[in-house]
Protein backbone atom coordinates (compact mmCIF):
# COMPACT_ATOMS: atom_id res chain seq x y z
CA UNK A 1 -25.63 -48.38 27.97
CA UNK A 2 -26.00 -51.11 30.92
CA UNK A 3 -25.42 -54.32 30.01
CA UNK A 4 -28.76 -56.45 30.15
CA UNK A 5 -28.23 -59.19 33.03
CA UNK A 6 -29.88 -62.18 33.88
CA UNK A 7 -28.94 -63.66 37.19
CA UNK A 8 -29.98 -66.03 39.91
CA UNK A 9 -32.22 -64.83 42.59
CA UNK A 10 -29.24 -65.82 45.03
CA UNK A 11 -25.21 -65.52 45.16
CA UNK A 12 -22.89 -66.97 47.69
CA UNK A 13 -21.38 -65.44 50.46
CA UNK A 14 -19.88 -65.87 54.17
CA UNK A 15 -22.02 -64.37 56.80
CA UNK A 16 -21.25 -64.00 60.53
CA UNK A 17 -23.36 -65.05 62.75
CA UNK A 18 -21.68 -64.92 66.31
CA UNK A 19 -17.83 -64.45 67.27
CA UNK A 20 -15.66 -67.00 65.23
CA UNK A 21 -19.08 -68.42 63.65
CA UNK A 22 -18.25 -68.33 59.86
CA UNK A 23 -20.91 -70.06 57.73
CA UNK A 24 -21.43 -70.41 53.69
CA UNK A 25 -25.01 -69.07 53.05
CA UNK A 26 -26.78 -67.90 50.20
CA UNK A 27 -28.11 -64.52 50.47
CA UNK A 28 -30.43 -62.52 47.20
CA UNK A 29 -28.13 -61.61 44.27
CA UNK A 30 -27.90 -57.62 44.48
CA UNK A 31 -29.15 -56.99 40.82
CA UNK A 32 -28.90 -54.78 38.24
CA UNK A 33 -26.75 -51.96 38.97
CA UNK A 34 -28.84 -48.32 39.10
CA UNK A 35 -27.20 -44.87 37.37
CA UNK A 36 -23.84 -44.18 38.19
CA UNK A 37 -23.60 -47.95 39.71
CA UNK A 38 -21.77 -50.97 38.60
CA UNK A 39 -22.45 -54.52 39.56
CA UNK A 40 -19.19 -56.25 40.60
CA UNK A 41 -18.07 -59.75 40.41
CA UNK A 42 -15.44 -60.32 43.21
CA UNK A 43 -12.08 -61.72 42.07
CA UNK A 44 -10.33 -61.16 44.98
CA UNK A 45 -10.71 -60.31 49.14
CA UNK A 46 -7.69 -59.52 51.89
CA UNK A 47 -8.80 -60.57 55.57
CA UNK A 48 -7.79 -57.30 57.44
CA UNK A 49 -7.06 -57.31 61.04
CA UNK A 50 -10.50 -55.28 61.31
CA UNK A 51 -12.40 -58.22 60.08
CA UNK A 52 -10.59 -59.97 62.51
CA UNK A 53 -11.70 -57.58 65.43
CA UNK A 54 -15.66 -58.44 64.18
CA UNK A 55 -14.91 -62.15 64.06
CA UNK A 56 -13.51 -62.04 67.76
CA UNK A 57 -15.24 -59.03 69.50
CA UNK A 58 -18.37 -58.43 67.47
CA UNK A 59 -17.71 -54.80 67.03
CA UNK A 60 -15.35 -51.96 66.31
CA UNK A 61 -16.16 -49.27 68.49
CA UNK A 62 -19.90 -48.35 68.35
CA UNK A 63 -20.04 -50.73 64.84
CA UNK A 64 -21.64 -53.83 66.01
CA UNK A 65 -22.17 -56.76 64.01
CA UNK A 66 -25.55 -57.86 62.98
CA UNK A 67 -26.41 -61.82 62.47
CA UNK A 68 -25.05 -62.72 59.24
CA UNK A 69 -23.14 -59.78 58.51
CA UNK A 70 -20.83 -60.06 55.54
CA UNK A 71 -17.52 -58.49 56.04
CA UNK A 72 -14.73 -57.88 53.00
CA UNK A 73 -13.34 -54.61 52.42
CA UNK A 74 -10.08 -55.04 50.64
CA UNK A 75 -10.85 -55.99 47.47
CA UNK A 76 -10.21 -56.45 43.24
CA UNK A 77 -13.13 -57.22 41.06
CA UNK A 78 -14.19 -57.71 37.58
CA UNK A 79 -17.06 -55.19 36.19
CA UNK A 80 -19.54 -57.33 35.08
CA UNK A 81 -22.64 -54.95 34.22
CA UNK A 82 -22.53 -50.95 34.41
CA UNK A 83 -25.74 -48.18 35.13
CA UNK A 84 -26.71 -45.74 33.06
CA UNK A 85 -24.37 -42.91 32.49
CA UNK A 86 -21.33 -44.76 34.14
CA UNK A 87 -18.58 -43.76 31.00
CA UNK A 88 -14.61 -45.35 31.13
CA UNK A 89 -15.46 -48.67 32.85
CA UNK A 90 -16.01 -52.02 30.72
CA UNK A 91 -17.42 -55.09 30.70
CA UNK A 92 -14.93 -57.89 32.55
CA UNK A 93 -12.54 -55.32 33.27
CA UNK A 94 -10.52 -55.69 36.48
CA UNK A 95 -10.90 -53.18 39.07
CA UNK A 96 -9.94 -52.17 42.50
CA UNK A 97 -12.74 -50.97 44.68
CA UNK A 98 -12.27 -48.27 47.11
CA UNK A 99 -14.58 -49.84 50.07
CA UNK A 100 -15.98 -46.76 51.59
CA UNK A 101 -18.88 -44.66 49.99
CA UNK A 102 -19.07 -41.33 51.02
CA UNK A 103 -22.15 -38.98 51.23
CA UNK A 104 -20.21 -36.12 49.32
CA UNK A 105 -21.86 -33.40 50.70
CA UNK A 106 -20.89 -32.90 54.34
CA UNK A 107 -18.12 -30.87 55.95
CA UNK A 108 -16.12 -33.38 55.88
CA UNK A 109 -16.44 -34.59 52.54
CA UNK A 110 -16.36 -30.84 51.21
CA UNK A 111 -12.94 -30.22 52.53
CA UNK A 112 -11.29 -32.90 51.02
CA UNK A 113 -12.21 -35.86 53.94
CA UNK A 114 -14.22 -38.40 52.85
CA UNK A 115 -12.36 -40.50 55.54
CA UNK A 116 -14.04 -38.65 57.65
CA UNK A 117 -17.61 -38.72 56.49
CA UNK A 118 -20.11 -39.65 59.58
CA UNK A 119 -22.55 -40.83 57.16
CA UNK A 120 -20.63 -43.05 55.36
CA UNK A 121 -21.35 -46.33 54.27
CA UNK A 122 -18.29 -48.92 54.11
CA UNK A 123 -18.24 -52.61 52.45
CA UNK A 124 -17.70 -55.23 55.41
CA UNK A 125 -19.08 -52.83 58.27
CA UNK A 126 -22.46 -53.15 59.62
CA UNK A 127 -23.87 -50.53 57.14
CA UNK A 128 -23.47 -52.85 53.99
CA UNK A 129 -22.42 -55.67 52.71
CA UNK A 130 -19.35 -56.70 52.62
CA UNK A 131 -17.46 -58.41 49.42
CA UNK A 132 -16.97 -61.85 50.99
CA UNK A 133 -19.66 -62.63 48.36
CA UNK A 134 -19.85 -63.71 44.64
CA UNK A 135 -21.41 -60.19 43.38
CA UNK A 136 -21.39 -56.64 45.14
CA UNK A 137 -23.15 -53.21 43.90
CA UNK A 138 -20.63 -49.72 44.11
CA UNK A 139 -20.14 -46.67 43.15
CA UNK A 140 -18.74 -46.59 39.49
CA UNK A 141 -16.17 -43.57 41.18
CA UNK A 142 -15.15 -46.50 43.86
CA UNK A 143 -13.64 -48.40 40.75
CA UNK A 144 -10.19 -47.66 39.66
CA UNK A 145 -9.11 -49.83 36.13
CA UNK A 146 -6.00 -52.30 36.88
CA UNK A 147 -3.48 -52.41 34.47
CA UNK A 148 -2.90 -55.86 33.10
CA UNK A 149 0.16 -56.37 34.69
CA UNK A 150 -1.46 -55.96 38.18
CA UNK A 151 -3.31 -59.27 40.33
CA UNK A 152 -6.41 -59.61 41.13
CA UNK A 153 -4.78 -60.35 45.28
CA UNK A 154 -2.53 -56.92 44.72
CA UNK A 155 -5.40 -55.13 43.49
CA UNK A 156 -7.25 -56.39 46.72
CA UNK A 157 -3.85 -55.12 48.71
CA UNK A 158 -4.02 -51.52 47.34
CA UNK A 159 -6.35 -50.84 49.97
CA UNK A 160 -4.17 -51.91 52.93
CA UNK A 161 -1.28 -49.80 51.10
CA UNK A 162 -3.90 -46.74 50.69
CA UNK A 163 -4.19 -47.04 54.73
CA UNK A 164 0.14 -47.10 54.74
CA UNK A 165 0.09 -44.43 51.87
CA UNK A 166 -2.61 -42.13 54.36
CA UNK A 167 -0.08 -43.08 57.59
CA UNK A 168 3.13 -41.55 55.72
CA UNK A 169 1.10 -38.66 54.28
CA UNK A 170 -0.09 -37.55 57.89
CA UNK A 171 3.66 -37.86 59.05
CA UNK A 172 5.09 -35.92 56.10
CA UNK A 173 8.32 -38.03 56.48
CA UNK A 174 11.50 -36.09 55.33
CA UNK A 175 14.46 -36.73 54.02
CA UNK A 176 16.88 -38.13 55.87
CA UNK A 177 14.87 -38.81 58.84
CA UNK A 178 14.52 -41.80 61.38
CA UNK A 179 11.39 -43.72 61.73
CA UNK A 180 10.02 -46.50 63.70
CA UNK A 181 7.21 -49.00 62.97
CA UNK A 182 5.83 -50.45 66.03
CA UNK A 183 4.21 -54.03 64.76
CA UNK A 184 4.49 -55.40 61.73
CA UNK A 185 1.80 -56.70 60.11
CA UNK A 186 0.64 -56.03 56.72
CA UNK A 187 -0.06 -52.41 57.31
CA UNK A 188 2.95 -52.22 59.47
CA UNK A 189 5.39 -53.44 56.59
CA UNK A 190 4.00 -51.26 53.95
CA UNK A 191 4.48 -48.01 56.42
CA UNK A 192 8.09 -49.08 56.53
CA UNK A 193 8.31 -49.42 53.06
CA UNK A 194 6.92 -46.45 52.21
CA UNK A 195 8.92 -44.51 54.47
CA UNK A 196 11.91 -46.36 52.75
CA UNK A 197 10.67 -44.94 49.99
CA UNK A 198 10.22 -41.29 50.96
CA UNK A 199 13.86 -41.24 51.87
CA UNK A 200 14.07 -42.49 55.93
CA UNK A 201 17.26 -42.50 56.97
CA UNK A 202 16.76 -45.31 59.01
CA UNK A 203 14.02 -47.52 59.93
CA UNK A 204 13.41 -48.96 63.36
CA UNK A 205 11.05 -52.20 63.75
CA UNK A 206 9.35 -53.87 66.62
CA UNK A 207 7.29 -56.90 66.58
CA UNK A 208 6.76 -59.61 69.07
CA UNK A 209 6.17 -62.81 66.43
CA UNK A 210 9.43 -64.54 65.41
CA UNK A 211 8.17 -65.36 62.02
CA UNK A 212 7.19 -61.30 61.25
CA UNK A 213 10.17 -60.40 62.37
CA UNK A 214 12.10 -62.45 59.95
CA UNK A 215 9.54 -61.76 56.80
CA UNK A 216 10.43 -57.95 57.80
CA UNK A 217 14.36 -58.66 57.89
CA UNK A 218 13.91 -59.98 53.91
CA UNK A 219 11.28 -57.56 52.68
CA UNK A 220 13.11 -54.83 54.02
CA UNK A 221 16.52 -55.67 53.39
CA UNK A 222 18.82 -55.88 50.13
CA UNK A 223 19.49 -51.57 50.40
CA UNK A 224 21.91 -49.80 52.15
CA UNK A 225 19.11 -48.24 54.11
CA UNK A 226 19.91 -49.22 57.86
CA UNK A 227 16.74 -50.63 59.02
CA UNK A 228 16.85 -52.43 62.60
CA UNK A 229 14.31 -55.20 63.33
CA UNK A 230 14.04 -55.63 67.61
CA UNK A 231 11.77 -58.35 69.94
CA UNK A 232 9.91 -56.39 72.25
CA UNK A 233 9.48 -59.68 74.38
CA UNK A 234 13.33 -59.99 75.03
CA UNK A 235 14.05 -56.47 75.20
CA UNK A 236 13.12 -53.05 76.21
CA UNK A 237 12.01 -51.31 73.25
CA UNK A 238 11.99 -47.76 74.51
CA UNK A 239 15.84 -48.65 75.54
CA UNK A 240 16.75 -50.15 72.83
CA UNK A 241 15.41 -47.26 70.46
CA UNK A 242 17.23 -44.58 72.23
CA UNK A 243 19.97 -45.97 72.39
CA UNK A 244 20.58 -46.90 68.66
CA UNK A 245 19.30 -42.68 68.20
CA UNK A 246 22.27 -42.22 71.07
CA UNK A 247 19.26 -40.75 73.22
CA UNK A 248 17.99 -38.70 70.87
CA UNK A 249 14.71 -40.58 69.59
CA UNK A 250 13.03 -41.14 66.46
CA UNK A 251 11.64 -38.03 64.41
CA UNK A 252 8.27 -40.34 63.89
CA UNK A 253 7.19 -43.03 64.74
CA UNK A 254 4.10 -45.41 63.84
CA UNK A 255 2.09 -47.56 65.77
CA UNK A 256 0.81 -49.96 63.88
CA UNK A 257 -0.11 -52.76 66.60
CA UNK A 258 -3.17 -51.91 67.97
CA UNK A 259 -1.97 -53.08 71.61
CA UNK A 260 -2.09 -51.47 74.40
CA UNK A 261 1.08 -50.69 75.46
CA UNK A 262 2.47 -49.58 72.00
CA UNK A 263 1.29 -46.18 72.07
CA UNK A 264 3.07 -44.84 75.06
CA UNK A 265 6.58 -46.77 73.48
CA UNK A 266 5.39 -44.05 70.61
CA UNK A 267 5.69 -41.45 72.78
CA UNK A 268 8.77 -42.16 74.48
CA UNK A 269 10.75 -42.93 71.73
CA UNK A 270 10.05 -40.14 69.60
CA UNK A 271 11.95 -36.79 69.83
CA UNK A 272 11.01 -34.05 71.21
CA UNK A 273 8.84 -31.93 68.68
CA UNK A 274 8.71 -35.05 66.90
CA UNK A 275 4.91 -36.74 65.12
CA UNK A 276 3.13 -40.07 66.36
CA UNK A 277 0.87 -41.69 63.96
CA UNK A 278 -1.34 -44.40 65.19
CA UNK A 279 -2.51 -46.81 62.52
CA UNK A 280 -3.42 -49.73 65.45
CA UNK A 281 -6.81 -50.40 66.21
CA UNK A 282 -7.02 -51.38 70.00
CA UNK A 283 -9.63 -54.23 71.16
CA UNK A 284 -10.60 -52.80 74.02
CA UNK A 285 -11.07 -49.67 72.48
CA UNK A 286 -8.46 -47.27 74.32
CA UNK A 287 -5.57 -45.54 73.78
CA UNK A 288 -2.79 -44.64 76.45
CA UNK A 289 0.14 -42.28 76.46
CA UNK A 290 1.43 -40.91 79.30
CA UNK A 291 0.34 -37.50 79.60
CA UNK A 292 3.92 -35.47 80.79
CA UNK A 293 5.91 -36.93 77.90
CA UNK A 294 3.60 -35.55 75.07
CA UNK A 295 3.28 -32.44 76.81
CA UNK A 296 7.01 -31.92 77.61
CA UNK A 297 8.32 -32.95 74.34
CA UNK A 298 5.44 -31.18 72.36
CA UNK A 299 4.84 -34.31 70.32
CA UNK A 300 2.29 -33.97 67.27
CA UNK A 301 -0.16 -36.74 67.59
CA UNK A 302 -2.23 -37.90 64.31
CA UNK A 303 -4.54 -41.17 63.89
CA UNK A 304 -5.09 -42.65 60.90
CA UNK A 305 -9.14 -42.84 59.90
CA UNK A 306 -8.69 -45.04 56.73
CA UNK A 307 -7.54 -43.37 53.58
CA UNK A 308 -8.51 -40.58 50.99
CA UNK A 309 -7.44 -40.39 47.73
CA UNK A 310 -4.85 -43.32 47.44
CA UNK A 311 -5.48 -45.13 44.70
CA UNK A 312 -4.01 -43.35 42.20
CA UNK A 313 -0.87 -43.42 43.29
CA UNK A 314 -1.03 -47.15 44.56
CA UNK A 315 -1.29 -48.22 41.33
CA UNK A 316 1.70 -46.65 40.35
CA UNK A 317 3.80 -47.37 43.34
CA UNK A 318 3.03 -51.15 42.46
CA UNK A 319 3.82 -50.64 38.90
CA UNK A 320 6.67 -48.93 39.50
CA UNK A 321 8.29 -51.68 41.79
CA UNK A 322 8.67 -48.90 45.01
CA UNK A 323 6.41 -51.12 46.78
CA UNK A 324 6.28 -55.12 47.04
CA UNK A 325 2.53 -55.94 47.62
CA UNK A 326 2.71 -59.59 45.68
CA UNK A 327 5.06 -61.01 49.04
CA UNK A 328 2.54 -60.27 51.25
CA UNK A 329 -0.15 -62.65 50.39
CA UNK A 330 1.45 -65.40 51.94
CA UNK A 331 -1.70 -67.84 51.58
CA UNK A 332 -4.75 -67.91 49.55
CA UNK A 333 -7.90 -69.94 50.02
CA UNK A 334 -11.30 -70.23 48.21
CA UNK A 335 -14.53 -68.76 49.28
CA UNK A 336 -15.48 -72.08 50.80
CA UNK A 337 -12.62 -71.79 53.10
CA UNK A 338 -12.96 -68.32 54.07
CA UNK A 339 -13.37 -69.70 57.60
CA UNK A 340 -9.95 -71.19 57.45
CA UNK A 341 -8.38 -68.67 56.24
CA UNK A 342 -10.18 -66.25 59.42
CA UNK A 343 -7.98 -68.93 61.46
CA UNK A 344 -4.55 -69.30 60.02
CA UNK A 345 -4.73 -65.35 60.40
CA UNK A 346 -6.34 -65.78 64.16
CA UNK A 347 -3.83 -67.86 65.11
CA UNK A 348 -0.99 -66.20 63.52
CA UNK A 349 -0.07 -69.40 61.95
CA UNK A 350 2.22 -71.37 58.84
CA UNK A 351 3.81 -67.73 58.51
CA UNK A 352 0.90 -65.83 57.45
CA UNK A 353 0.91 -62.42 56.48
CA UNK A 354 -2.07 -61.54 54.60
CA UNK A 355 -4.36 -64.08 53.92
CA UNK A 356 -6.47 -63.82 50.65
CA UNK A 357 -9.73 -65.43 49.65
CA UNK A 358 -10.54 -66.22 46.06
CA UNK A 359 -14.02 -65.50 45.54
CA UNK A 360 -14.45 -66.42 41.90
CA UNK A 361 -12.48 -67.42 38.74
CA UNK A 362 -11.26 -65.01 36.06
C-alpha cells in the first residue's frame, strides 16, 4: 500500500538558466507517486562530464537545454513513499536509480537495448527533470536496494561504473590482452579498472592533467599488473604506445576523452583486427579517424550509448572490493553549492575527480 504523504507545494532544486548560470529555485514538489512509481528523496548526485557539456554548450547533440532545466543523473536516494502495486521496495530504504526510463516496447527495447530506446526519457536531459532536486518521481524497476555497507556518493557512482561496465562489455576484453585508456577521468579510471579486472595484461594510460595522471598512478597501482601512465602534451602518444607493444599495438583501446584528436590515436594504436570503443563525448559534436587505417587494419569500431543492465553487477563489484568507487569522490558539496561544485569540476581544479553534491540528510 502507498504510503500517505503530505508535502509542501514546492522542493528545492538547481535549475539552469543559460551557460554557467546555476541558480537555487524552488520549483512544485512532484507528489504522490502513481502505480508502479516511487517518490524519491535524493541523498546523493555525481556531476558527470555531460552535465558539464549542458552547463557550457547548452546541448548534447540535438538535446538542448530549456530555461531552468534541472540536470542530475547519477544518483542514490532514499524511497520515501511507493505506488500501488510497487512490491520489494521500503520506506527510507536506500536506493540507486538507474536514470533512464525506457518505453519498453520498441525494437530496441525488445531486443535487449533500452540504451537505445528513441523514446526514452532520461533524469537531467531536457525530457525530465533531473535529480539536482530535494524529491524526484521513477520507475519502481529504476530502483535497485543498496546494501548497508554501500554510500549514498558510491551508490550515486554506480552509474558512471554501469557506463565503464557497458565500455568493457562491448570490447569483450580477454585474457591476457593489452588495453589502452585514452583520458582519464572518472569513466576513464573505472574502464581501466575494469579491464584490470577482466584479466588485461597490461594497461596503457593517457591523460594530459598532471594531477589525473598521478590519481591514476595510485588507483591503479599496488598489482603486478604493468599498467603505463604517459603525457600526451610531452610526448607522442601513438609513438610511445607502439613502441612499449614493440610495434605491434594494443588489442583495444578506449577513448574516453571526448577530444578531438583522441579518436584517430584509437585507431592508430590499436592492432590490426583489433576493437575501438569510444566512451568520449565530443563538444563539437564530431568524431574523426582517419579513414585508411580502419580500413587497412579492419578495426571493429563500437560507441558506447549509456548502459543496459549494469546494476546488478555494480553492486557486487563494489561489494566485492574489484572496483574502488569511494576514491573517486574527491570533493563533496551541498545542494546550495551545486554551482561550486559545476566549477571546481570546470576548471579541473584542487584535484578533483568526481565531484558530488549532497542533496539531503539521511
Amino acid at each position: 500500500m502507498p504510503r500517505a504523504l503530505e508535502h509542501p507545494p514546492t522542493m528545492r532544486a538547481v535549475g539552469l538558466f543559460g551557460l554557467r548560470d546555476l541558480r537555487m529555485i524552488e520549483v512544485a514538489h512532484p507528489g504522490a507517486p502513481g502505480p508502479g512509481e516511487v517518490l524519491l528523496r535524493v541523498a546523493a548526485v555525481g556531476i558527470c562530464g555531460s552535465d558539464h557539456h549542458y552547463y557550457n554548450e547548452g546541448s548534447i547533440g540535438g538535446a538542448i537545454v530549456g530555461e531552468g532545466m534541472i540536470m542530475g543523473h547519477e544518483f542514490s536516494a532514499w524511497v520515501e513513499a511507493v505506488g500501488d502495486g510497487v512490491k520489494g521496495l521500503g520506506i527510507d530504504q536506500l536506493v540507486a536509480v538507474d536514470p533512464e526510463i525506457p518505453c519498453g516496447t520498441c525494437e530496441s527495447c525488445v531486443h535487449g537495448h533500452p540504451n537505445l530506446c528513441p523514446a526514452n526519457l532520461f533524469c537531467g536531459s531536457p525530457n525530465y527533470q533531473g535529480s539536482l532536486a530535494q524529491y524526484i518521481r521513477m520507475p519502481a524497476g529504476n530502483c535497485f536496494i543498496l546494501p548497508e555497507e554501500v554510500t549514498p556518493a558510491e551508490g550515486a557512482l554506480l552509474e558512471p561504473l554501469g557506463v565503464a561496465i557497458h565500455a568493457v562489455d562491448l570490447a569483450k576484453v580477454k585474457v591476457g590482452e593489452t588495453v589502452a585508456v585514452l583520458g582519464v577521468g572518472s569513466i576513464g579510471l573505472l574502464t581501466a579498472a575494469l579491464s584490470r579486472a577482466s584479466g588485461a595484461g597490461a594497461i596503457y594510460v593517457s591523460e594530459p592533467l598532471a594531477y589525473r595522471r598521478d590519481f591514476a598512478v595510485r588507483y591503479l597501482g599496488g598489482s603486478r599488473l604493468p599498467t603505463e601512465v604517459f603525457n600526451p602534451l610531452s610526448q607522442s602518444i601513438v609513438a610511445t604506445i607502439l613502441e612499449a607493444t614493440h610495434g605491434r599495438g594494443v588489442d583495444v583501446a578506449f577513448e574516453a576523452a571526448g577530444a578531438s584528436c583522441t579518436p584517430d590515436q584509437a585507431a592508430q594504436i590499436t592492432r590490426p583486427g583489433g576493437r575501438i570503443v569510444v566512451v568520449g563525448i565530443p563538444s563539437d559534436d564530431t568524431m574523426r579517424m582517419t579513414a585508411s587505417v580502419v580500413r587497412r587494419k579492419g578495426l571493429t569500431i563500437r560507441l558506447v550509448r549509456r548502459m543496459k543492465h549494469t546494476y546488478p553487477r555494480a553492486i557486487q563489484l563494489v561489494l566485492s572490493g574489484a572496483v574502488d568507487v569511494a576514491a573517486l569522490a574527491t570533493h563533496v558539496f551541498p545542494l546550495e553549492n551545486t554551482g561550486r561544485a559545476f566549477e571546481v569540476v570546470d576548471r579541473r581544479s584542487d584535484g578533483v575527480i568526481k565531484a558530488i553534491v549532497q542533496v539531503n540528510e539521511a
